[in-house]
PDB file of N, CA and C in Angstrom:
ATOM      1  N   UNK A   1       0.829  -1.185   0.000  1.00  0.00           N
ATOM      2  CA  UNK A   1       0.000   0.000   0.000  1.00  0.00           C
ATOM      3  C   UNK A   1       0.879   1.257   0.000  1.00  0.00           C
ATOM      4  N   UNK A   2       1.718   1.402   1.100  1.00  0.00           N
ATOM      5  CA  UNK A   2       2.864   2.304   0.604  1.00  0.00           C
ATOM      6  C   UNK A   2       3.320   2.430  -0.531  1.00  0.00           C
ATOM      7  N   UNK A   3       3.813   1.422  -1.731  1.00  0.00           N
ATOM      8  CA  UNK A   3       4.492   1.843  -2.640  1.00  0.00           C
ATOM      9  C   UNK A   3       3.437   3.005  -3.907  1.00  0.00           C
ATOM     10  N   UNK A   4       2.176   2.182  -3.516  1.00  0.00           N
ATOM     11  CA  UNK A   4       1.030   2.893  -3.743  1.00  0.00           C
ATOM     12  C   UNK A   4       0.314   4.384  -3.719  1.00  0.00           C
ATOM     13  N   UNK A   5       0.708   4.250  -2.510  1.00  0.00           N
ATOM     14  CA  UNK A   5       0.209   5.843  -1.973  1.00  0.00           C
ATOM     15  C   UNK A   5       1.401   6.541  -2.534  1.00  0.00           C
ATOM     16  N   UNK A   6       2.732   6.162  -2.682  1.00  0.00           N
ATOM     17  CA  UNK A   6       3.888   6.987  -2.985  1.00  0.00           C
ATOM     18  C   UNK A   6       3.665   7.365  -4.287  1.00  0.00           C
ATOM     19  N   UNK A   7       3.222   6.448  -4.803  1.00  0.00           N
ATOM     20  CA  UNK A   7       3.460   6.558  -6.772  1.00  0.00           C
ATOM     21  C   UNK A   7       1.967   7.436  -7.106  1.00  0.00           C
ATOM     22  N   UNK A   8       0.851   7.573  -6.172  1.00  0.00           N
ATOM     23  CA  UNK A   8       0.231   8.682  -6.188  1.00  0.00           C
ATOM     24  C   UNK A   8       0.073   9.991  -5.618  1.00  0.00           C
ATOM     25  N   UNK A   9       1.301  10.221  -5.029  1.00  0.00           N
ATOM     26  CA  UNK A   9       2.047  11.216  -4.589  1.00  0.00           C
ATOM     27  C   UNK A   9       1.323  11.235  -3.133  1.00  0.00           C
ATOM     28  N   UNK A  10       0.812  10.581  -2.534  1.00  0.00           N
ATOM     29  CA  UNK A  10      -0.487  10.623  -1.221  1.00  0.00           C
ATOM     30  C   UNK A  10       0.303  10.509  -0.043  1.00  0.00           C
ATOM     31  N   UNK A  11       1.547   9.734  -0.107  1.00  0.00           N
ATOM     32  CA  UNK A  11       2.102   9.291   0.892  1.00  0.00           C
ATOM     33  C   UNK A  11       2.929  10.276   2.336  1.00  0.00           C
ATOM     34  N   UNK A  12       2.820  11.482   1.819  1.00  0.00           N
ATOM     35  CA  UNK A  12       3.315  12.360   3.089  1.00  0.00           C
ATOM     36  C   UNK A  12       1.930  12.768   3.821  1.00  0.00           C
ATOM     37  N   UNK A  13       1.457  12.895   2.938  1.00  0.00           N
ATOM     38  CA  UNK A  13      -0.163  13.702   3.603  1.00  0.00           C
ATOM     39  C   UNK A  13      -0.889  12.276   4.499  1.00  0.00           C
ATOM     40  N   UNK A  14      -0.638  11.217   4.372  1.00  0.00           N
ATOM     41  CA  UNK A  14      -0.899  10.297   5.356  1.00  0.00           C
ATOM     42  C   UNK A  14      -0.085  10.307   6.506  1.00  0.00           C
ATOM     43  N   UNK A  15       1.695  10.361   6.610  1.00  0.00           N
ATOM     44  CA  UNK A  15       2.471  10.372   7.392  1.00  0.00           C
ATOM     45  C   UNK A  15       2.164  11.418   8.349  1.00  0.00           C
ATOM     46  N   UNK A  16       1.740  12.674   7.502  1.00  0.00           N
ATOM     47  CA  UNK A  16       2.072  13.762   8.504  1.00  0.00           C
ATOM     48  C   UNK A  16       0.604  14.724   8.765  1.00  0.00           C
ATOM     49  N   UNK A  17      -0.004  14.016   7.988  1.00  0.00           N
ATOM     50  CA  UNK A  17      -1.524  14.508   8.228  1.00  0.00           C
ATOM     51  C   UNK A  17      -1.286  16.367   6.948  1.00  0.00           C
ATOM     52  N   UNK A  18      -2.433  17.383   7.280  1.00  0.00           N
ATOM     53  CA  UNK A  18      -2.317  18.641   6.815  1.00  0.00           C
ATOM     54  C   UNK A  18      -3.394  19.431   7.964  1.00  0.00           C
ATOM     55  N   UNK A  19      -3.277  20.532   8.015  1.00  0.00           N
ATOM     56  CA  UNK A  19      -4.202  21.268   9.357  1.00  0.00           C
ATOM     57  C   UNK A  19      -5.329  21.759   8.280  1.00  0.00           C
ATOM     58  N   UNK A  20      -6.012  21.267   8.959  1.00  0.00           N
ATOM     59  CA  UNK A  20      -7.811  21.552   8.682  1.00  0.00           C
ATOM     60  C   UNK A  20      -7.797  22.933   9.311  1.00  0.00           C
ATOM     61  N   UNK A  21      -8.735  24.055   8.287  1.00  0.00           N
ATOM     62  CA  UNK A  21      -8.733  25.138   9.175  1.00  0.00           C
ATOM     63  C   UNK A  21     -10.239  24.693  10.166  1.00  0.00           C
ATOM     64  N   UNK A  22     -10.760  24.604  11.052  1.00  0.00           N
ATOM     65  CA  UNK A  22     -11.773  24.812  11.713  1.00  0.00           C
ATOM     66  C   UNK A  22     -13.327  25.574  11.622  1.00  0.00           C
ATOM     67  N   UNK A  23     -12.703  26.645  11.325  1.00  0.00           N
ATOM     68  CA  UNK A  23     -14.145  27.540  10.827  1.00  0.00           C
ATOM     69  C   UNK A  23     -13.612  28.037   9.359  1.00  0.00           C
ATOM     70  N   UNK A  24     -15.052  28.289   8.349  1.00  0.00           N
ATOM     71  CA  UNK A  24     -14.819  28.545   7.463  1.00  0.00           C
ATOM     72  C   UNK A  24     -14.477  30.100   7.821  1.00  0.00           C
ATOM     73  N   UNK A  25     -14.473  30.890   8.375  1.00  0.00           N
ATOM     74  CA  UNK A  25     -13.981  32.241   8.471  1.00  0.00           C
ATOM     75  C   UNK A  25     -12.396  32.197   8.136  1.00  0.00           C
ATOM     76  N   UNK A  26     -12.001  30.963   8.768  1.00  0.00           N
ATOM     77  CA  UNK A  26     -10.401  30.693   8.649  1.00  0.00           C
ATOM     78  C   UNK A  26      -9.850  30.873   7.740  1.00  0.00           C
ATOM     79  N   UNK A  27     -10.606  30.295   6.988  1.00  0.00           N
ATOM     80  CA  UNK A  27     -10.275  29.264   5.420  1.00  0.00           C
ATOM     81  C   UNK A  27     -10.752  30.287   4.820  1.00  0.00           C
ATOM     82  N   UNK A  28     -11.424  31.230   4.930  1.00  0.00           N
ATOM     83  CA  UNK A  28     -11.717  32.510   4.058  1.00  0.00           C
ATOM     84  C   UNK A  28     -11.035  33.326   4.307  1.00  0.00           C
ATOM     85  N   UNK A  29     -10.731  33.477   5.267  1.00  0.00           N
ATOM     86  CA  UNK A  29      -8.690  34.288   5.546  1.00  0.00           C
ATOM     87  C   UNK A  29      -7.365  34.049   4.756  1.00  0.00           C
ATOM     88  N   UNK A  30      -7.473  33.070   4.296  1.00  0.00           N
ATOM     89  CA  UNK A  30      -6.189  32.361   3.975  1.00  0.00           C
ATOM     90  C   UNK A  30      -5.967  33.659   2.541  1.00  0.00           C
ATOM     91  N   UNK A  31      -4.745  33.512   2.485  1.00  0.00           N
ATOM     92  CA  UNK A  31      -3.885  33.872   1.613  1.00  0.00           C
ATOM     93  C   UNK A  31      -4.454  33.157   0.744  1.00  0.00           C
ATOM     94  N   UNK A  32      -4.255  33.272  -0.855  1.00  0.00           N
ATOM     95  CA  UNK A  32      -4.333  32.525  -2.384  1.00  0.00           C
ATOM     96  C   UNK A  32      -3.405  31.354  -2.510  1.00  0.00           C
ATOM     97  N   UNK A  33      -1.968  31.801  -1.785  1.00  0.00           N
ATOM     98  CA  UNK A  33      -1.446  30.341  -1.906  1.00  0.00           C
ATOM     99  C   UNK A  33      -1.806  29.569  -1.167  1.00  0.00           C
ATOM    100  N   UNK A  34      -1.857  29.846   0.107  1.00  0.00           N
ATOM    101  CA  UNK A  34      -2.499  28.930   1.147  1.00  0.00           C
ATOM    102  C   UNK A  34      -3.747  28.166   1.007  1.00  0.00           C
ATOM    103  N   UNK A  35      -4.655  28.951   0.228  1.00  0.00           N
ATOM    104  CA  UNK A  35      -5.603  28.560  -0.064  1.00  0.00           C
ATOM    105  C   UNK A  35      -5.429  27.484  -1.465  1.00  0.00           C
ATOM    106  N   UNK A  36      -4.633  27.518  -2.204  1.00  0.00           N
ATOM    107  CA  UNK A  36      -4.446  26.336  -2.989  1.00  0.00           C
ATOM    108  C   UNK A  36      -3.489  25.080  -2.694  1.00  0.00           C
ATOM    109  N   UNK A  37      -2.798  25.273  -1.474  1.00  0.00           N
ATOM    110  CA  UNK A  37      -1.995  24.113  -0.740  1.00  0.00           C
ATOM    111  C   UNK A  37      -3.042  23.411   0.039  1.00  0.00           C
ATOM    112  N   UNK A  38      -3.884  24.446   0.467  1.00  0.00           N
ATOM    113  CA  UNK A  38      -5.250  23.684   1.235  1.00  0.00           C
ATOM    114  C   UNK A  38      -5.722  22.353   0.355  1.00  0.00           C
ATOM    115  N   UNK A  39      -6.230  23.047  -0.633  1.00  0.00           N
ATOM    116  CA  UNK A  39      -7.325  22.699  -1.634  1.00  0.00           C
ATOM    117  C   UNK A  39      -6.257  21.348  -2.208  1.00  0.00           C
ATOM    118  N   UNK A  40      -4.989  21.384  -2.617  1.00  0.00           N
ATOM    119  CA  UNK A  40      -4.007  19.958  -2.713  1.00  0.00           C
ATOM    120  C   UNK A  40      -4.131  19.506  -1.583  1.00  0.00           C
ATOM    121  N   UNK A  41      -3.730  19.705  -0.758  1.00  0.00           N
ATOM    122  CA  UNK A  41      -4.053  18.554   0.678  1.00  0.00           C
ATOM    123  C   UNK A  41      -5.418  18.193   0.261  1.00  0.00           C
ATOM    124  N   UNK A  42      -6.165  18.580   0.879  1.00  0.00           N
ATOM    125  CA  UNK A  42      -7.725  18.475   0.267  1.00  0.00           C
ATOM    126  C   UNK A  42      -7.750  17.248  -0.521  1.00  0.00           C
ATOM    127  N   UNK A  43      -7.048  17.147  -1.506  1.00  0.00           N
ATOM    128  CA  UNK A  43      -7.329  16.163  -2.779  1.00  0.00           C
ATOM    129  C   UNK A  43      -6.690  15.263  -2.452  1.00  0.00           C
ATOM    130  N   UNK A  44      -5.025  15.632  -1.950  1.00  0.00           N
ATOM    131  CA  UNK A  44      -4.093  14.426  -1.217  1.00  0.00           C
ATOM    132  C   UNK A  44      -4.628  13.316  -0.721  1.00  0.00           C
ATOM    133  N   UNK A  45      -5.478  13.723   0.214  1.00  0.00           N
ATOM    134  CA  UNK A  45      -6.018  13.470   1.802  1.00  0.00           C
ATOM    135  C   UNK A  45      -7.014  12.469   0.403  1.00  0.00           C
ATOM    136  N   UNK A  46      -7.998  12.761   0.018  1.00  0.00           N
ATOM    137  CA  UNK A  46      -9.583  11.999  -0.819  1.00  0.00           C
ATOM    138  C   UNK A  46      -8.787  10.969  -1.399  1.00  0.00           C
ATOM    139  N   UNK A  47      -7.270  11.387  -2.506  1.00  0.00           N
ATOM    140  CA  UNK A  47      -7.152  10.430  -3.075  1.00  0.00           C
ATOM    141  C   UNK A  47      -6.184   9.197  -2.097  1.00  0.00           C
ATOM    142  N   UNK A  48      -5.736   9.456  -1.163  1.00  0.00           N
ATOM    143  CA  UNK A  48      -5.371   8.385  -0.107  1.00  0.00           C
ATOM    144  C   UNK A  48      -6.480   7.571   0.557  1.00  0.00           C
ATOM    145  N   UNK A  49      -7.419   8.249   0.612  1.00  0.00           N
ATOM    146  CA  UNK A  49      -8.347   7.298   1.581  1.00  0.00           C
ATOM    147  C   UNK A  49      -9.421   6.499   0.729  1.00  0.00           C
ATOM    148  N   UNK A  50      -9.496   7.070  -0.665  1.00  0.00           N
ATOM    149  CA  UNK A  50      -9.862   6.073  -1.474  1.00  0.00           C
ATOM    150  C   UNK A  50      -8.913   4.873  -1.763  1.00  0.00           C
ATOM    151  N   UNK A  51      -7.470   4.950  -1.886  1.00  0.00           N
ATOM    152  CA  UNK A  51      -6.742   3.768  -2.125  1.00  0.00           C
ATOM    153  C   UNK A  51      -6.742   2.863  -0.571  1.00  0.00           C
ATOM    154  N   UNK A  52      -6.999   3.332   0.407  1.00  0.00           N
ATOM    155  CA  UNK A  52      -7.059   2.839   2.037  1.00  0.00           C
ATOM    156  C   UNK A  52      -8.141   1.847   1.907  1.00  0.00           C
ATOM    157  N   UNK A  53      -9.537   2.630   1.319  1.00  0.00           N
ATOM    158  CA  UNK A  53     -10.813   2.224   1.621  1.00  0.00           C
ATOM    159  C   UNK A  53     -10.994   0.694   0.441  1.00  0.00           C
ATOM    160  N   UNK A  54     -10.198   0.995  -0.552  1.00  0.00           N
ATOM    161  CA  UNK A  54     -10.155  -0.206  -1.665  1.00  0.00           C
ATOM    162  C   UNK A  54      -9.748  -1.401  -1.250  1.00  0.00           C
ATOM    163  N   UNK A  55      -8.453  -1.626  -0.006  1.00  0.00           N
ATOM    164  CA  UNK A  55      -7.920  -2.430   0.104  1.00  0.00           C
ATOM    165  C   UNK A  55      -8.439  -2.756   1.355  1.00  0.00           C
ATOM    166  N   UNK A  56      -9.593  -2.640   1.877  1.00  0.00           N
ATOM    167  CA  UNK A  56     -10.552  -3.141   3.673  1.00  0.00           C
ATOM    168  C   UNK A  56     -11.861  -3.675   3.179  1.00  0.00           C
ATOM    169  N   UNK A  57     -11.545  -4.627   3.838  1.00  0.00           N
ATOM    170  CA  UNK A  57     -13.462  -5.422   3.747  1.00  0.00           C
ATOM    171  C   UNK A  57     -13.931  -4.920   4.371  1.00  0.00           C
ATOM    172  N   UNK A  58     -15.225  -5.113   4.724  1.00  0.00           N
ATOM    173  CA  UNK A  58     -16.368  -4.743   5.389  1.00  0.00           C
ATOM    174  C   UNK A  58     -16.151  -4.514   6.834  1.00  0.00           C
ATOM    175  N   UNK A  59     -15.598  -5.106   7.889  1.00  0.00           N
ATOM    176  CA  UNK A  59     -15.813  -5.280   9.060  1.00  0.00           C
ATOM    177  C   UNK A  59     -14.668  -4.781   9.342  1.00  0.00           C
ATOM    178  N   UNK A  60     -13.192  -4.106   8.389  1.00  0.00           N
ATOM    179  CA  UNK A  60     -12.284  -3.381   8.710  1.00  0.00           C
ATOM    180  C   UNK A  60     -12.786  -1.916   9.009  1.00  0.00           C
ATOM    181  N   UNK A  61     -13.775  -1.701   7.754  1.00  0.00           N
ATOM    182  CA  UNK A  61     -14.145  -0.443   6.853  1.00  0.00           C
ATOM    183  C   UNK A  61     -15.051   0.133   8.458  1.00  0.00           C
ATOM    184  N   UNK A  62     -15.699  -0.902   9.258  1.00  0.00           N
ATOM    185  CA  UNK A  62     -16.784  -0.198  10.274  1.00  0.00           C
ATOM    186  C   UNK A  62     -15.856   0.324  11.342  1.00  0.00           C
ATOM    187  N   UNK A  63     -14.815  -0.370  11.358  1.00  0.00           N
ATOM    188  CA  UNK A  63     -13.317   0.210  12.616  1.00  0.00           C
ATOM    189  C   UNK A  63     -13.027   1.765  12.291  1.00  0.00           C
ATOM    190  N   UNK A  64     -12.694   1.810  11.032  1.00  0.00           N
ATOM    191  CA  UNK A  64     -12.079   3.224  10.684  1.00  0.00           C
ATOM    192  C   UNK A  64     -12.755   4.277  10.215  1.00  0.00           C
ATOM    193  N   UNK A  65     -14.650   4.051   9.564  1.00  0.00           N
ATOM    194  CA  UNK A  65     -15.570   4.830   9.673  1.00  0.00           C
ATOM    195  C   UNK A  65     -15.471   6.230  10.134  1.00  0.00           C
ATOM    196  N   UNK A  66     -15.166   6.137  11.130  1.00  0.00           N
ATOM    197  CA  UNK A  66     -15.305   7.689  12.456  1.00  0.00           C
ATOM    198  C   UNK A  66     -13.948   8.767  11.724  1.00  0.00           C
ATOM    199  N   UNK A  67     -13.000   8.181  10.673  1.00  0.00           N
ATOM    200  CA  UNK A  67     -11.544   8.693  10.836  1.00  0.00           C
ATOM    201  C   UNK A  67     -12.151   9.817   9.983  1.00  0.00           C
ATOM    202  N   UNK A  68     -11.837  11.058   9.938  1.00  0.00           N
ATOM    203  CA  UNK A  68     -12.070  11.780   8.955  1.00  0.00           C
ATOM    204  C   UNK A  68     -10.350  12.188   8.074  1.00  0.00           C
ATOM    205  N   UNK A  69      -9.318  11.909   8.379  1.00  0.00           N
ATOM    206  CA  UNK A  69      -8.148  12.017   7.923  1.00  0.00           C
ATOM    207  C   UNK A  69      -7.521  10.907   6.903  1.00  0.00           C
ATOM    208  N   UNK A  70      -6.365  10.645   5.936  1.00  0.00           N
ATOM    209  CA  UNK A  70      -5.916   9.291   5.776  1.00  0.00           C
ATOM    210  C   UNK A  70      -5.016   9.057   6.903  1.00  0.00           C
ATOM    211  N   UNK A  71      -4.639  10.182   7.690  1.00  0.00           N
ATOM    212  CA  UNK A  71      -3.700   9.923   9.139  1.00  0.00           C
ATOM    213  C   UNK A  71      -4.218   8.983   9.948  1.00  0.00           C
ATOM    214  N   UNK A  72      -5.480   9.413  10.255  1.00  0.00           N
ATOM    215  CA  UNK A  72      -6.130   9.077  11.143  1.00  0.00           C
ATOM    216  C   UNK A  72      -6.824   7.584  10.836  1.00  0.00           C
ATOM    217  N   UNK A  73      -7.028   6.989   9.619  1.00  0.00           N
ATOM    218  CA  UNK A  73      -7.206   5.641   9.507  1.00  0.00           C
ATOM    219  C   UNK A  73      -5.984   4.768   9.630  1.00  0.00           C
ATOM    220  N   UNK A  74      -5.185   5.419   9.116  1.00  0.00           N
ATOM    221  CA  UNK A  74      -3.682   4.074   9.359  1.00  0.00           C
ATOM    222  C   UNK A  74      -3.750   4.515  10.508  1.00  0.00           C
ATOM    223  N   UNK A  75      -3.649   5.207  11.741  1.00  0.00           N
ATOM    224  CA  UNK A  75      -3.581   5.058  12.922  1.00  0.00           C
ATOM    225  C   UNK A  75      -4.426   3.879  13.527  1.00  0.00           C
ATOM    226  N   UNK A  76      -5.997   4.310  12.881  1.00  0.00           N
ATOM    227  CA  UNK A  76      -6.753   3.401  13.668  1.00  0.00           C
ATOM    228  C   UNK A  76      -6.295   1.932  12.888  1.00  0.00           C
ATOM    229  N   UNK A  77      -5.697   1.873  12.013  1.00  0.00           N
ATOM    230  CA  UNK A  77      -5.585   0.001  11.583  1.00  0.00           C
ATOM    231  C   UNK A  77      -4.515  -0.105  12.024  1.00  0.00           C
TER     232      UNK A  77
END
């Protein structure tokens, strides 16, 4: 799965997670670049947890449910 996530460039944004802003006021603050490093994490983050979610059966998939991160599911597996 690693070599995986690497060759879709996903693999740091799982290691090291990215900061969610909290309120959208935040995220409507941001700078233009910031706001498009967001928006790549953003995509990082979807296209990791789709390659996560491909490779769990059913009764893995109800464990890691709650994760809203790809950090936060390899933690919980």
């Amino acid at each position: 799965m690693n070599a995986f996530l690497g060759s879709q460039e996903c693999i740091k944004i799982v290691e090291y997670d990215y900061d969610e802003p909290e309120f959208k006021e935040v995220e409507d603050s941001l700078q233009e670049l910031e706001k498009q490093i967001l928006k790549t994490n953003r995509k990082k983050d979807n296209k990791a947890k789709i390659i996560i979610y491909q490779g769990l059966d059913e009764t893995i998939f109800e464990i890691i449910a709650s994760a809203e991160t790809s950090k936060e599911i390899c933690e919980a597996l």
